[in-house]
Protein backbone atom coordinates (compact mmCIF):
# COMPACT_ATOMS: atom_id res chain seq x y z
CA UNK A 1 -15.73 -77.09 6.04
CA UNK A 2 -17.62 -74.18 7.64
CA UNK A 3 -19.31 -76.36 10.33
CA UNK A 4 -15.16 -77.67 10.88
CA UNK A 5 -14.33 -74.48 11.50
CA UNK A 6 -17.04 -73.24 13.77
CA UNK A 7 -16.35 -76.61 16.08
CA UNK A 8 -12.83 -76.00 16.12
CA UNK A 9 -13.19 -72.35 17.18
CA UNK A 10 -15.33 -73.27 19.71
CA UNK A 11 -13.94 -76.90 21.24
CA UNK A 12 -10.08 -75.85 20.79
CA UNK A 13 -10.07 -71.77 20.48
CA UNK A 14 -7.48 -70.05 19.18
CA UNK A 15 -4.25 -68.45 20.73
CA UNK A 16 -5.00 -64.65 21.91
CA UNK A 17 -1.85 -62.83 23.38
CA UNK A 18 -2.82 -59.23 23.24
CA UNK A 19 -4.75 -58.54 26.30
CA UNK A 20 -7.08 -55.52 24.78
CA UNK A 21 -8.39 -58.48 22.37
CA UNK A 22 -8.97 -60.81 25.07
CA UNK A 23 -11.04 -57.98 26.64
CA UNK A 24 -12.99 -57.30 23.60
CA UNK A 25 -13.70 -61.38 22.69
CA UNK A 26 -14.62 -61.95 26.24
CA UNK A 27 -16.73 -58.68 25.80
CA UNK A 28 -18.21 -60.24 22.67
CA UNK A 29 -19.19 -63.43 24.41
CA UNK A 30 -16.11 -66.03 24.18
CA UNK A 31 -14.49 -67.65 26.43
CA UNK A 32 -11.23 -66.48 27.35
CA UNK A 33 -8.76 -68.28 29.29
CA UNK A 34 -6.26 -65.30 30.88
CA UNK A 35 -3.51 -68.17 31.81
CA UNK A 36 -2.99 -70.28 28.50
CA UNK A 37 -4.41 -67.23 26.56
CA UNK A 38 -6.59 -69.51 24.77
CA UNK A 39 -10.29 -67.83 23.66
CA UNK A 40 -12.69 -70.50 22.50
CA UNK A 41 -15.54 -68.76 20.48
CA UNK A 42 -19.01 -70.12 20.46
CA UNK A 43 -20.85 -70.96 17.35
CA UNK A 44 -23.64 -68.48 17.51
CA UNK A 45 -21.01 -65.44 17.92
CA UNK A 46 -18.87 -66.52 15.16
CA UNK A 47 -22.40 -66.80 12.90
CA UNK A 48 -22.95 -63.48 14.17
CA UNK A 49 -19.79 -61.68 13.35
CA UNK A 50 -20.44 -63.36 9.67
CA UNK A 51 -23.97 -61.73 10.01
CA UNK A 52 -22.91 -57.98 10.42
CA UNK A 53 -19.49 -57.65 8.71
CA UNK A 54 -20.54 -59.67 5.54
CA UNK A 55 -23.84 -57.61 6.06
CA UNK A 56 -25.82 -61.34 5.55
CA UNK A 57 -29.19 -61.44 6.40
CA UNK A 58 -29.58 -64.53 7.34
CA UNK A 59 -30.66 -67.95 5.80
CA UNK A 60 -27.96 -69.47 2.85
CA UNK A 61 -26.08 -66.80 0.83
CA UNK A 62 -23.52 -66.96 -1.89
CA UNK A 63 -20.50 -65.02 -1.36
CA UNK A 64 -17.84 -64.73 -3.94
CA UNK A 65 -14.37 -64.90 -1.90
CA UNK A 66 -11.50 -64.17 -4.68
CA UNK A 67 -12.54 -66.42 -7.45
CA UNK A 68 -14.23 -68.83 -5.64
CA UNK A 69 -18.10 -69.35 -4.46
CA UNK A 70 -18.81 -69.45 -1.24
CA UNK A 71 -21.98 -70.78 0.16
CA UNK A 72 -22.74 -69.92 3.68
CA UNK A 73 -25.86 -71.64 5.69
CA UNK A 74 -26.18 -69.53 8.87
C-alpha cells in the first residue's frame, strides 16, 4: 500500500490550490504544474518528509498509527 501511494503521488499528484503551498512543494522538490494546479511529488521527497517528521532513521521501522502497526521500508 505504501509503494501505491508513493506512485500515485508521484505519476498523478495531487490537487494544490493555495499558491504559498505550491511555492513551498516546488521549493521542496515537486513538480508543480501552476495551470491545472496539479503537484506531483517524487518518491525520494515523500521518503524524506517520512524521514524527518516521523524522526525515522532509516531502514524498516514499526510505527504504531492509532491502533494499528505500521511497517515502513524506506
Amino acid at each position: 500500500m505504501h509503494l501505491a501511494a508513493l506512485d500515485v503521488l508521484e505519476r498523478v499528484g495531487v490537487l494544490v490550490e493555495d499558491v504559498g503551498a505550491m511555492d513551498i512543494l516546488a521549493d521542496g522538490g515537486c513538480l508543480v504544474d501552476r495551470a491545472t494546479h496539479m503537484v506531483r511529488i517524487p518518491g525520494s521527497v515523500a521518503k524524506e518528509c517520512l524521514v524527518s517528521r516521523l524522526g525515522l532513521p532509516g531502514g524498516g521501522k514499526k510505527v504504531i498509527v492509532g491502533k494499528d502497526l505500521l511497517r515502513i521500508d524506506l
